[in-house]
C-alpha atoms as a PDB file:
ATOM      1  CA  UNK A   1     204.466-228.584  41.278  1.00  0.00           C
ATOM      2  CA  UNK A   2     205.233-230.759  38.442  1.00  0.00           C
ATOM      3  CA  UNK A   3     202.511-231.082  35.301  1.00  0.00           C
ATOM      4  CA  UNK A   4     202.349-233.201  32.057  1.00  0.00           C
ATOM      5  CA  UNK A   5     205.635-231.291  30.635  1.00  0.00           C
ATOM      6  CA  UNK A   6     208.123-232.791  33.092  1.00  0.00           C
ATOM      7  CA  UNK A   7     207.366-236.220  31.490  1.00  0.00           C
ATOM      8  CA  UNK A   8     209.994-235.014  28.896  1.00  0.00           C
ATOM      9  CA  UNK A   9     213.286-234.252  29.420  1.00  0.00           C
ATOM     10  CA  UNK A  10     214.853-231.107  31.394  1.00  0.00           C
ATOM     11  CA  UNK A  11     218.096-229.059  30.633  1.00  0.00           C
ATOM     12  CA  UNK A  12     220.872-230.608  32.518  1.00  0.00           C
ATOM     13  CA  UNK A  13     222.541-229.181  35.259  1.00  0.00           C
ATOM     14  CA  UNK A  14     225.699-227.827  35.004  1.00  0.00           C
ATOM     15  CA  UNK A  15     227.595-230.887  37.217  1.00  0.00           C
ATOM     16  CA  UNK A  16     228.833-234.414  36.125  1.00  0.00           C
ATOM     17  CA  UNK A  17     226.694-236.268  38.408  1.00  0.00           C
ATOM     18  CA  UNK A  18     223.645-234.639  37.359  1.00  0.00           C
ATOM     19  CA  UNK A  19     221.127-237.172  35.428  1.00  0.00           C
ATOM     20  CA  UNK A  20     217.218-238.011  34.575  1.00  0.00           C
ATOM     21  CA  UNK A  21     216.242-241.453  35.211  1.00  0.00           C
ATOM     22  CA  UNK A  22     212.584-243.107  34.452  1.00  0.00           C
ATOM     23  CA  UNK A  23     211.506-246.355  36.697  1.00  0.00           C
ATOM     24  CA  UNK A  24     208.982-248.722  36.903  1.00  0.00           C
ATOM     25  CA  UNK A  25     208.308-251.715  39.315  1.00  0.00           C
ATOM     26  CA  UNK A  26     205.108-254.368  39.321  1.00  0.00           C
ATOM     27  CA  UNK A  27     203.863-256.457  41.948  1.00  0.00           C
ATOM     28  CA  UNK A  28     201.120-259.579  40.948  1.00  0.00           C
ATOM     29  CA  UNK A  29     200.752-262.024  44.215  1.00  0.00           C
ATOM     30  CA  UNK A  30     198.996-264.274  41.526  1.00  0.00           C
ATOM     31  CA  UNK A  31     201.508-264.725  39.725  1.00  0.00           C
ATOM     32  CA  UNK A  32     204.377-264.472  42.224  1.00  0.00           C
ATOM     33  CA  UNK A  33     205.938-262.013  40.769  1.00  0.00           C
ATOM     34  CA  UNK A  34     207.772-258.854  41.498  1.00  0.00           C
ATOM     35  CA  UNK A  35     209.941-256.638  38.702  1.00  0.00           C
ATOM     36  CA  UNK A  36     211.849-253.608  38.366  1.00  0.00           C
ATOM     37  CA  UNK A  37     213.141-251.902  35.117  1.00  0.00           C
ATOM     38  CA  UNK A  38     214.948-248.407  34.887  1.00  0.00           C
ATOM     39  CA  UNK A  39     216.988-246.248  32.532  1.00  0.00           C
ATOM     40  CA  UNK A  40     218.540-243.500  33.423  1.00  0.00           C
ATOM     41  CA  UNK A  41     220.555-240.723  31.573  1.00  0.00           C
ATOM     42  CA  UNK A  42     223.872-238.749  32.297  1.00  0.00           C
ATOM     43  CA  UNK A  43     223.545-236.342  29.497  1.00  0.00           C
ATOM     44  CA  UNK A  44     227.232-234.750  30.844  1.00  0.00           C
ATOM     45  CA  UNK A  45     229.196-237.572  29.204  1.00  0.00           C
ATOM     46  CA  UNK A  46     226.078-239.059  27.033  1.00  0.00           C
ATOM     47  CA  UNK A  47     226.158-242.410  28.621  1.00  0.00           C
ATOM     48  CA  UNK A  48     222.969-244.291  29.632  1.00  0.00           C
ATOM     49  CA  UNK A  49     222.522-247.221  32.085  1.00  0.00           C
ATOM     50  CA  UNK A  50     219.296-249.781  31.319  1.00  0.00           C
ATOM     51  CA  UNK A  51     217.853-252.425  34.017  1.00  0.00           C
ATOM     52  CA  UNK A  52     215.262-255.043  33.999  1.00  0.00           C
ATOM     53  CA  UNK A  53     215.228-257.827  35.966  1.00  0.00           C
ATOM     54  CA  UNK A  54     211.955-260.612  37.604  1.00  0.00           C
ATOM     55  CA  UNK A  55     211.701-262.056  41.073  1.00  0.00           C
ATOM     56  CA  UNK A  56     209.549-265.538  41.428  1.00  0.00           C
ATOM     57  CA  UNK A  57     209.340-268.176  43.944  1.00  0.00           C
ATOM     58  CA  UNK A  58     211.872-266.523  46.580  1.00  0.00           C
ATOM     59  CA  UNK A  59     214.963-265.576  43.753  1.00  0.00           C
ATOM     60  CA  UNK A  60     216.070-263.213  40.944  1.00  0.00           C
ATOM     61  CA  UNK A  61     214.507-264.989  37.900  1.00  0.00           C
ATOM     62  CA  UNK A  62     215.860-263.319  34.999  1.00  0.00           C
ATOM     63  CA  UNK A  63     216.941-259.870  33.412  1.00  0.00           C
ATOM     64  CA  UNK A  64     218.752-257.693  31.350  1.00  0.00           C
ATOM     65  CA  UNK A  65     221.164-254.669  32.001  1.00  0.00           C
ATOM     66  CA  UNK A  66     222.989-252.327  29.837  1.00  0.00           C
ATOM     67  CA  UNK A  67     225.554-249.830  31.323  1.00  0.00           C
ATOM     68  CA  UNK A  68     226.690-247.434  30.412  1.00  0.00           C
ATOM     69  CA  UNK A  69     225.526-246.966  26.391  1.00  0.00           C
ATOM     70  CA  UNK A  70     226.277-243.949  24.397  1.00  0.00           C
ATOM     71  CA  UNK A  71     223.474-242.329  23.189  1.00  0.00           C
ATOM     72  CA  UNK A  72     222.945-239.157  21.140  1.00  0.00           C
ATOM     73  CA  UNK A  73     220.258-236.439  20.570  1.00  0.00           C
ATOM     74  CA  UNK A  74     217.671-235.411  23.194  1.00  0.00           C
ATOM     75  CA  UNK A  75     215.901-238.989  24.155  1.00  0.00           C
ATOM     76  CA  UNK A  76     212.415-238.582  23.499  1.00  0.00           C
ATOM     77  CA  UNK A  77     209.880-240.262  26.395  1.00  0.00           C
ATOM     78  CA  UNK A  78     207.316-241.071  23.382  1.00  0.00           C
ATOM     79  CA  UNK A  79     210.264-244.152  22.837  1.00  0.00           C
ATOM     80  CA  UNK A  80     212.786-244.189  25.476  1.00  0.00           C
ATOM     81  CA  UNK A  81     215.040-246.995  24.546  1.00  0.00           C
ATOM     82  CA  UNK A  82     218.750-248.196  25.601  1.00  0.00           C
ATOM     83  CA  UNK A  83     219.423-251.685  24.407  1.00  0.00           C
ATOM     84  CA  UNK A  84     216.835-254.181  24.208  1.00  0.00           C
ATOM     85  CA  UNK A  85     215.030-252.446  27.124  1.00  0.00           C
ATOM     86  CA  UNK A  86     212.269-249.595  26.190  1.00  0.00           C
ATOM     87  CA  UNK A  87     209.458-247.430  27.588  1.00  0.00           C
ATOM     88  CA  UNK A  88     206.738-245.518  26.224  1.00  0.00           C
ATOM     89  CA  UNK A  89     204.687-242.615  27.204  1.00  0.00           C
ATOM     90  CA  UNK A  90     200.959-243.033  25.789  1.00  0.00           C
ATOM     91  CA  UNK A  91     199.618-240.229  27.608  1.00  0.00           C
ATOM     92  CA  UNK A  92     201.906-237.764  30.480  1.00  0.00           C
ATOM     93  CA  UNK A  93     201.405-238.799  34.450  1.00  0.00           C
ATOM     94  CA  UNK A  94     198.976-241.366  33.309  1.00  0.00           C
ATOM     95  CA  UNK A  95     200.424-244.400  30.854  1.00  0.00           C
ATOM     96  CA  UNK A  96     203.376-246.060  30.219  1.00  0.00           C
ATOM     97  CA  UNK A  97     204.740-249.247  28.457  1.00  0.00           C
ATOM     98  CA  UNK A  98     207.493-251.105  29.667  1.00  0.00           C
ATOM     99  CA  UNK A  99     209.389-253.676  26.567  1.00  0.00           C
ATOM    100  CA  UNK A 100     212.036-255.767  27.037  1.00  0.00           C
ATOM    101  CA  UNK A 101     212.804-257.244  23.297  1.00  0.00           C
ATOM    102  CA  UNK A 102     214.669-260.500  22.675  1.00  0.00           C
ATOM    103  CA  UNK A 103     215.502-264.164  24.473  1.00  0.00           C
ATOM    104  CA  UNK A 104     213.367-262.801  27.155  1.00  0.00           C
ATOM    105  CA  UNK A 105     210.459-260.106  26.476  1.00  0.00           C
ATOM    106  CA  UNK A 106     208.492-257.856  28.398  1.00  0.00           C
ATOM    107  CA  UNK A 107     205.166-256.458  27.726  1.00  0.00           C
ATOM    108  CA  UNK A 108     203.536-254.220  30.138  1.00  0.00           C
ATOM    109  CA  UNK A 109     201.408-251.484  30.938  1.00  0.00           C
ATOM    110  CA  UNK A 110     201.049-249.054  33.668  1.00  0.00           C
ATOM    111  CA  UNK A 111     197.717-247.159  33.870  1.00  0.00           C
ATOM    112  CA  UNK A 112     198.305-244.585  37.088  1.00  0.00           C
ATOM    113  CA  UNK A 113     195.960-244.510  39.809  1.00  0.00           C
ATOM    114  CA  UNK A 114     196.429-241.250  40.694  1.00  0.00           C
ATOM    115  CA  UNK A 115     198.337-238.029  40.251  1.00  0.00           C
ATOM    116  CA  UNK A 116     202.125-238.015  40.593  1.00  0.00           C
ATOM    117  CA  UNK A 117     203.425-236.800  44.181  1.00  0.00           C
ATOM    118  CA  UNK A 118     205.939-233.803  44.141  1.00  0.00           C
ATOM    119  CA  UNK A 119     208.744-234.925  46.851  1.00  0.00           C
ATOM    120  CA  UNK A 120     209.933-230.990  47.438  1.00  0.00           C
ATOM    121  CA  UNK A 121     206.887-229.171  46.020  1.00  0.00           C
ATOM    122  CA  UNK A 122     204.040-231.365  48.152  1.00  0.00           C
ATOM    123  CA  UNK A 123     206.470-231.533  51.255  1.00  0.00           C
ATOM    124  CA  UNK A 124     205.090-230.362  54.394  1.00  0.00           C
ATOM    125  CA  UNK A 125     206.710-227.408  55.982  1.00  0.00           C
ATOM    126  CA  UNK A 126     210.474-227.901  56.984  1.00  0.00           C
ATOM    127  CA  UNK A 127     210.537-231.254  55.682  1.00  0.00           C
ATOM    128  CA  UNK A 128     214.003-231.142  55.323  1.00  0.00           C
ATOM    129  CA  UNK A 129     215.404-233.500  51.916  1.00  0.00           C
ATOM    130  CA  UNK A 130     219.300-233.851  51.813  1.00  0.00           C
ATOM    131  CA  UNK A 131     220.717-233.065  48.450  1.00  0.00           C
ATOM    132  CA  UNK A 132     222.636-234.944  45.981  1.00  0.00           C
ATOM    133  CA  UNK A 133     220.254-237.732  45.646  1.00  0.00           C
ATOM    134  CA  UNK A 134     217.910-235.657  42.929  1.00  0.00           C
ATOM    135  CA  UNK A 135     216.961-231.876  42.649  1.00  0.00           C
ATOM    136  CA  UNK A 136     213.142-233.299  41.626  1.00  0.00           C
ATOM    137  CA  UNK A 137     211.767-236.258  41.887  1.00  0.00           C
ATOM    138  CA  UNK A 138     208.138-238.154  41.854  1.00  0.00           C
ATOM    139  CA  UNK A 139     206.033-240.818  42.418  1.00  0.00           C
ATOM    140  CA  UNK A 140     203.065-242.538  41.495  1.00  0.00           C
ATOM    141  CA  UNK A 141     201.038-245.919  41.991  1.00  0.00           C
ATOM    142  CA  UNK A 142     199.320-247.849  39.138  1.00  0.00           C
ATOM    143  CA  UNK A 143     198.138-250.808  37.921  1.00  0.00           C
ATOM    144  CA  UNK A 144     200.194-252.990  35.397  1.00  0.00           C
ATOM    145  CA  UNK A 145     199.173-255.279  33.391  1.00  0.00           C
ATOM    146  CA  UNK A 146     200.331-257.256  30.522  1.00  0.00           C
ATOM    147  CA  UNK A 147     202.897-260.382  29.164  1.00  0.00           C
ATOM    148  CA  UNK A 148     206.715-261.304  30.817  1.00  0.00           C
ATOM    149  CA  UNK A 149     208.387-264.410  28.758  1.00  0.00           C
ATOM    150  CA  UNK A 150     211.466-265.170  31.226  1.00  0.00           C
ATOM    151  CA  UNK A 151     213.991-268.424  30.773  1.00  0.00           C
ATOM    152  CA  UNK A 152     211.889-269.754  28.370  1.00  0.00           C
ATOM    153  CA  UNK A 153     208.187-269.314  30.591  1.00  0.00           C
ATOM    154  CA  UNK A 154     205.666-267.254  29.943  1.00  0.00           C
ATOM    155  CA  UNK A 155     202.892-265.913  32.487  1.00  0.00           C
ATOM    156  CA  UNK A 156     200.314-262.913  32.629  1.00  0.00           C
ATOM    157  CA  UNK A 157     200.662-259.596  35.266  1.00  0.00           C
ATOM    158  CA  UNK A 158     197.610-258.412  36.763  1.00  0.00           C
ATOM    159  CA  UNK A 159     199.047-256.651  39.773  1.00  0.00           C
ATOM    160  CA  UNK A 160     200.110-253.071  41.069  1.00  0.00           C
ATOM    161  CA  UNK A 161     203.144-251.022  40.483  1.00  0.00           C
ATOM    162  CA  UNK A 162     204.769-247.828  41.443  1.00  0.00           C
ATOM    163  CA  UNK A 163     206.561-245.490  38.941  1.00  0.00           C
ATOM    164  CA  UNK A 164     208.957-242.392  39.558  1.00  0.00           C
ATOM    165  CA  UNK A 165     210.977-239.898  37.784  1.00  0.00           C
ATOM    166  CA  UNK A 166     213.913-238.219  38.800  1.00  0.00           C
ATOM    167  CA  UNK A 167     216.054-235.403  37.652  1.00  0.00           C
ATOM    168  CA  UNK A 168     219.212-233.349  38.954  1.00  0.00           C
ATOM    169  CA  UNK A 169     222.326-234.324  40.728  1.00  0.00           C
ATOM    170  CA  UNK A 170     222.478-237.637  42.162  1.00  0.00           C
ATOM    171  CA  UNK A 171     226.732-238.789  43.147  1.00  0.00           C
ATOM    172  CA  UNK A 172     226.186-242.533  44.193  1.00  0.00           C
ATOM    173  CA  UNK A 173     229.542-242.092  45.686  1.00  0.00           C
ATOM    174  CA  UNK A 174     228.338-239.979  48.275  1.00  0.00           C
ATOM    175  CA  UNK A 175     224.832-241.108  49.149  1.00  0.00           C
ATOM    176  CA  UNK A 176     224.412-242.535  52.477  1.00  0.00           C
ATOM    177  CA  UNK A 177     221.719-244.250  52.145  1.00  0.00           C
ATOM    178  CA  UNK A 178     217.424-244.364  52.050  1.00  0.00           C
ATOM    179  CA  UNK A 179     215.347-247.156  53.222  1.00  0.00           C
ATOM    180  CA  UNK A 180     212.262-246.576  50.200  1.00  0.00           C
ATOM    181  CA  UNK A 181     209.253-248.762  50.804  1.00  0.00           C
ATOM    182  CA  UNK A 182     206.487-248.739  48.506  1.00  0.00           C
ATOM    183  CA  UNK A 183     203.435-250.516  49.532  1.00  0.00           C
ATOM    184  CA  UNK A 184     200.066-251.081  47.560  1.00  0.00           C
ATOM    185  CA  UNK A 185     196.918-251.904  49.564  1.00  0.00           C
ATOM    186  CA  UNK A 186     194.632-251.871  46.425  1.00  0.00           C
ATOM    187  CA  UNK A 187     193.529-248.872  43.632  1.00  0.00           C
ATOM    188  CA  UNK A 188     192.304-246.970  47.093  1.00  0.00           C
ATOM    189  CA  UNK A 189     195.236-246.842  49.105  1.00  0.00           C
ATOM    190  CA  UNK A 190     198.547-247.120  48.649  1.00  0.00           C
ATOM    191  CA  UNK A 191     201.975-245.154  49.311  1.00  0.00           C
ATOM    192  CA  UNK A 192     205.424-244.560  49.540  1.00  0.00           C
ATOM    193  CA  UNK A 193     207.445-243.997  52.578  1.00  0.00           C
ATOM    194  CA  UNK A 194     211.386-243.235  52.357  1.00  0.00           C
ATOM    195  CA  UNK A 195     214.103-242.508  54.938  1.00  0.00           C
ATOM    196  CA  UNK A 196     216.808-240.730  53.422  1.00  0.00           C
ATOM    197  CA  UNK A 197     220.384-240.852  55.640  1.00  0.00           C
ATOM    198  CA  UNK A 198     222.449-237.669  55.683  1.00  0.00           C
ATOM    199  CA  UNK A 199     224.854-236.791  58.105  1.00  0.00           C
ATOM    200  CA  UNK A 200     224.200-240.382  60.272  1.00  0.00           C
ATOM    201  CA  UNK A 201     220.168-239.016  60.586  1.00  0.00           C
ATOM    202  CA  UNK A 202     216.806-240.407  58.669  1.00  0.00           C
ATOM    203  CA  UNK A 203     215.140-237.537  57.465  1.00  0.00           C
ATOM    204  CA  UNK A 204     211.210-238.990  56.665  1.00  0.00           C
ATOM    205  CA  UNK A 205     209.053-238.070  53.239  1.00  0.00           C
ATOM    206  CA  UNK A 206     206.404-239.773  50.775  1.00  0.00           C
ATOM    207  CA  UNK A 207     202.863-239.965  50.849  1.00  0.00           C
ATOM    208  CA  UNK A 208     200.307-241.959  51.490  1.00  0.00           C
ATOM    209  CA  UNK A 209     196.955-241.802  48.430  1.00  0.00           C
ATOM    210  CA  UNK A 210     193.544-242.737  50.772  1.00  0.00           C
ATOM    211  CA  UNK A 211     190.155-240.864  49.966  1.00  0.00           C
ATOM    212  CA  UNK A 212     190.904-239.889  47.028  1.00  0.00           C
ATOM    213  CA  UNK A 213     193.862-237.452  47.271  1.00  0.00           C
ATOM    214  CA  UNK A 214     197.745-237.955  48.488  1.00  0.00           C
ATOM    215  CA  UNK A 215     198.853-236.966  51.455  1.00  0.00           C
ATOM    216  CA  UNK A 216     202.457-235.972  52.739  1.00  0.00           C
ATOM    217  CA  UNK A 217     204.134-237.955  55.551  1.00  0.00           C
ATOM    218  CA  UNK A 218     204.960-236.500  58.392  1.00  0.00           C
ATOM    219  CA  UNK A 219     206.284-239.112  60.806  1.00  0.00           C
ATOM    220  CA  UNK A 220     208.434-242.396  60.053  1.00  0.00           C
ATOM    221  CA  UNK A 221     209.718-245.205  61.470  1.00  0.00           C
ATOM    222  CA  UNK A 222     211.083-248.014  59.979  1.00  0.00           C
ATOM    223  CA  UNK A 223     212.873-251.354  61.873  1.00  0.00           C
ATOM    224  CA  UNK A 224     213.800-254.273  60.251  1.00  0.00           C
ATOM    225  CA  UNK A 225     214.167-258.009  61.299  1.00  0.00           C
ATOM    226  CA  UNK A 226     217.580-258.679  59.222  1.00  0.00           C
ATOM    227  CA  UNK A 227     218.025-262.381  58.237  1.00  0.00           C
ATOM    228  CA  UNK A 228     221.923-261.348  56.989  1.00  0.00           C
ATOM    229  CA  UNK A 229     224.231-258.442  56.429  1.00  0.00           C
ATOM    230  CA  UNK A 230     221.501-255.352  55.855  1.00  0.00           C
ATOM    231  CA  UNK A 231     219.144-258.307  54.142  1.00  0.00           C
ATOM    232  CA  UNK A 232     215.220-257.336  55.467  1.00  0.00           C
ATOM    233  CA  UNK A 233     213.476-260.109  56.172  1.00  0.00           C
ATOM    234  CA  UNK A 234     210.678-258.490  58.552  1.00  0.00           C
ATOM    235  CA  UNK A 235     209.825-254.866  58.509  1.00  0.00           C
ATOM    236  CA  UNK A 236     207.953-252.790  61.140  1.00  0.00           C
ATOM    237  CA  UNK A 237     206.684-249.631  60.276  1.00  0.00           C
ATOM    238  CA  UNK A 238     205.052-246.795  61.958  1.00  0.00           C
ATOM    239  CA  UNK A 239     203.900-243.712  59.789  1.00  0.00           C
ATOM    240  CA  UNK A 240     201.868-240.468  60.344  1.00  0.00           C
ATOM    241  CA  UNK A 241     200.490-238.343  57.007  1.00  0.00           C
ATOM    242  CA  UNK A 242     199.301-234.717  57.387  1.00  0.00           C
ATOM    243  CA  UNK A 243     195.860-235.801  57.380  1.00  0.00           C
ATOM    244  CA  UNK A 244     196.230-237.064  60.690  1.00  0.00           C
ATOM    245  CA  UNK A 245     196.428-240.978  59.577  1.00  0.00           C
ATOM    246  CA  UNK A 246     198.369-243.247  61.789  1.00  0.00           C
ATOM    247  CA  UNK A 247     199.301-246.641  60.254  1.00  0.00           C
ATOM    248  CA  UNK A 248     201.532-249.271  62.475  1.00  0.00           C
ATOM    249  CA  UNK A 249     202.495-251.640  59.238  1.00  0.00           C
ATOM    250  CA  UNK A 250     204.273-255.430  59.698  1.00  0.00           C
ATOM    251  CA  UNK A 251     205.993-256.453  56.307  1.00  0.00           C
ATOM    252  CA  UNK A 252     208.059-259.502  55.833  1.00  0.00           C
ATOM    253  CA  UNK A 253     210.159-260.317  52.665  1.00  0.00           C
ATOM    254  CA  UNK A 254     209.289-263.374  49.971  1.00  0.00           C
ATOM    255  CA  UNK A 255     212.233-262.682  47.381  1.00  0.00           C
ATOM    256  CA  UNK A 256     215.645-261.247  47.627  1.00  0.00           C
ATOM    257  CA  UNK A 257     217.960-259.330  45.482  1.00  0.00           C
ATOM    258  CA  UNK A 258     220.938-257.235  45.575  1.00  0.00           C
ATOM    259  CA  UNK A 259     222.518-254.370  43.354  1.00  0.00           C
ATOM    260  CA  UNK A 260     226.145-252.712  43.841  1.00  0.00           C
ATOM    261  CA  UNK A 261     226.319-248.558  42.377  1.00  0.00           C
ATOM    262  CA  UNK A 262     229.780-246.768  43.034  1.00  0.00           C
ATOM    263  CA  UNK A 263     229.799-247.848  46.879  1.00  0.00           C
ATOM    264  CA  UNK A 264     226.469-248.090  47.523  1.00  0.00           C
ATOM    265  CA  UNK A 265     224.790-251.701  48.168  1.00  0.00           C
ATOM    266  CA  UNK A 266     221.002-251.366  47.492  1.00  0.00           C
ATOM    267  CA  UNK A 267     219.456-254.595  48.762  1.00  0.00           C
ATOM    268  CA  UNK A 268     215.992-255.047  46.960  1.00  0.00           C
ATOM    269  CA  UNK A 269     213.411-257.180  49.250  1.00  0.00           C
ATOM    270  CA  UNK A 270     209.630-257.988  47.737  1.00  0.00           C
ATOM    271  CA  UNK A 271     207.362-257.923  50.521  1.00  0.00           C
ATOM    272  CA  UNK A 272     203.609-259.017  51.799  1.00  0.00           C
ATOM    273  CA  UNK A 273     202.890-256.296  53.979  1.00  0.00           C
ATOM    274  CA  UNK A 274     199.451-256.120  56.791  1.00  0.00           C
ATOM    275  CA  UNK A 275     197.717-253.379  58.368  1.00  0.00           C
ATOM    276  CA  UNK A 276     194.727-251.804  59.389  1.00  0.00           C
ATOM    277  CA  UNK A 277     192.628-248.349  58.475  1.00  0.00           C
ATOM    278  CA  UNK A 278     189.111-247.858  59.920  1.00  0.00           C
ATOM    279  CA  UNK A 279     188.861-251.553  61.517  1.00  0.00           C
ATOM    280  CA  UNK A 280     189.760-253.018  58.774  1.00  0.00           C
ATOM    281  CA  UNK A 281     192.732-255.230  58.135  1.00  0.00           C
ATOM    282  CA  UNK A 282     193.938-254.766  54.454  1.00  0.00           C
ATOM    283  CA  UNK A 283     196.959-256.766  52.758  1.00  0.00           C
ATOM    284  CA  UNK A 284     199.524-255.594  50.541  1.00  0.00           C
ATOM    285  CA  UNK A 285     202.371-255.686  47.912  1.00  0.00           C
ATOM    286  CA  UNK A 286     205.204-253.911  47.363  1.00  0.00           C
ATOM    287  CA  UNK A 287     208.825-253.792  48.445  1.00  0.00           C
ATOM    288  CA  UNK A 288     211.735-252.466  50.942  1.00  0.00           C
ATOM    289  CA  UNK A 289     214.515-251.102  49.012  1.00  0.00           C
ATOM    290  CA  UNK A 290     217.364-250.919  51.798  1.00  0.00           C
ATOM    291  CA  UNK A 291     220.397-249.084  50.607  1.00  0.00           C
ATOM    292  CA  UNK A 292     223.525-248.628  52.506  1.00  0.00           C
ATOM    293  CA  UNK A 293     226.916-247.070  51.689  1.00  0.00           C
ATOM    294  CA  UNK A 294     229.405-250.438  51.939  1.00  0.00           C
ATOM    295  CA  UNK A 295     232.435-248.795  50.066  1.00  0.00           C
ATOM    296  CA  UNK A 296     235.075-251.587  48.481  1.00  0.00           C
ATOM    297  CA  UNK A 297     234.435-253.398  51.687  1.00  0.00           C
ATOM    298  CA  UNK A 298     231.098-253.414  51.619  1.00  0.00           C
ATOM    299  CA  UNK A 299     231.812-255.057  47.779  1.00  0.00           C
ATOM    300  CA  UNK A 300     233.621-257.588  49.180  1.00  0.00           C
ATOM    301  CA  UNK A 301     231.028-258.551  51.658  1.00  0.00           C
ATOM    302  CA  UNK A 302     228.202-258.951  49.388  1.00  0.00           C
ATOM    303  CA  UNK A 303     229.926-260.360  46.670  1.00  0.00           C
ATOM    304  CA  UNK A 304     228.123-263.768  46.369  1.00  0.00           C
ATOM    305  CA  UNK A 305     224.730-262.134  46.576  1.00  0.00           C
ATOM    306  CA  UNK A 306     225.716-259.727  43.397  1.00  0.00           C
ATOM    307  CA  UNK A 307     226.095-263.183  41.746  1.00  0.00           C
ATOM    308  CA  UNK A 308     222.493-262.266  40.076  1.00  0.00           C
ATOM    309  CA  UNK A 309     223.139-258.921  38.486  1.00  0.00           C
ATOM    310  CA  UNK A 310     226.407-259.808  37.606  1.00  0.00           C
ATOM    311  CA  UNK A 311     224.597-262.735  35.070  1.00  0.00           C
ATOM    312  CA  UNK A 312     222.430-259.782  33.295  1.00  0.00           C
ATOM    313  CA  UNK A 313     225.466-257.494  32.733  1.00  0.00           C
ATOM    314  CA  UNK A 314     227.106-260.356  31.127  1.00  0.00           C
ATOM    315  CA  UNK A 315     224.692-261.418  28.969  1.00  0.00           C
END
């Protein structure tokens, strides 16, 4: 089980691929908005990559990305920083800030909502979790709050968010794929549910947090309604937890964005999502992160949709 000390960082592993990464994403249907910021380290070489980047009214709105920046020393989570893009620990599992300094700027806070969920530790028995993709790695909901200045407009985030943390190693070149769908109901219930592909098979895990505690999944399904190549536009999903909760959950996408990583395509979808837990019928945020390994073709075939991420880099 992982406790206030894994917040900082681990001693690498002895492989190239192996790396420690730190990412945050907000969702405010207010405000229309949906974000995502991460850095992550690859203490074998000492490079670092940085991402930030907004979603409003249907598009990517803004961003900024860094790749891979030399850093030195042992980066200390108190000030994580690469670039213009940094993150602070106030207080281990329980509050971050997320800056972006510069033309655009990004002020926000995540307050957690409850503890962090253990992938391996927490599993059920024989969950199986294919390798490569991280030796350790966790999750937790919040609530986020604070300032984003984008192109020149500035609005307020009142909303919900999920954080994780991941260490060991993770080969993008080799990763089939993972469908990873957070979804946030309110304070009281919310979750994570991922597929990860190895070997042509979906191998379930997550959690879902409901009365007060989080709870392993146990059974997942996931279908999507594609509106393009591997772009989600509706999402049907059927999950079990160990508790005994069955949830049958209809999504469908309001913004869409795409990122490229060594041959895998990782198309990012922010999503209204409906279901319903003791009679009730509760709505939610969050988003299905559909990743699938393309190779140079798959480059080639998503090319105008990296259009986006390509404007950040170059920045």
């Amino acid at each position: 089980m992982v406790d206030a000390n894994d917040e900082f960082m681990h001693d690498p592993g002895p492989h190239r691929v192996w790396q420690e990464s730190f990412f945050f994403s907000w969702f405010d249907p207010q405000s229309d908005a949906t974000g995502l910021a991460r850095i992550g380290y690859r203490p074998s070489n000492h490079t670092a990559d940085a991402l930030l980047y907004t979603m409003r009214n249907g598009r990517v709105e803004g961003g900024y990305a860094r790749l891979n920046a030399r850093y030195t020393g042992t980066p200390d989570p108190g000030r994580l920083g690469i670039g213009a893009l940094e993150f602070h620990m106030s207080e281990p599992m329980s509050k971050w800030r997320v800056l972006l300094r510069g033309r655009d700027e990004v002020d926000l806070t995540f307050t957690a909502l409850h503890a962090p969920y253990d992938f391996r530790a927490e599993a059920p028995p024989g969950q199986y979790i294919p390798p490569g993709i991280a030796d350790v790695h966790i999750e937790q909901s919040g609530r986020v709050t604070g300032t984003i200045t984008m192109n020149g407009a500035t609005y307020e985030i009142d909303g919900l968010g999920q954080r994780d943390k991941s260490w060991g190693d993770r080969d993008w070149r080799t990763i089939e794929g993972w469908n990873w769908i957070p979804m946030l109901f309110g304070p009281d219930f919310t979750m994570n549910c991922t597929l990860l592909i190895n070997g042509g098979r979906a191998y379930p895990c997550g959690y879902i947090h409901h009365d007060g505690a989080n709870h392993a999944v146990t059974e997942l399904a996931v279908d999507y309604g594609m509106a393009g190549l591997h772009v989600p536009r509706t999402s049907r999903i059927t999950v079990t937890d160990v508790s005994g909760l069955r949830l049958e959950i209809q999504g469908s996408a309001t913004a869409q964005s795409c990122l490229y990583r060594k041959g895998l395509v990782i198309q990012e979808s922010a999503a209204r999502f409906e279901t319903t837990i003791d009679g009730q019928r509760r709505n939610g945020i969050g988003l299905t992160e559909h990743a699938w390994h393309g190779g140079p073709l798959g480059l080639l075939r998503v090319l105008p949709r990296l259009r986006p991420a390509a404007r950040m880099v170059m920045r």
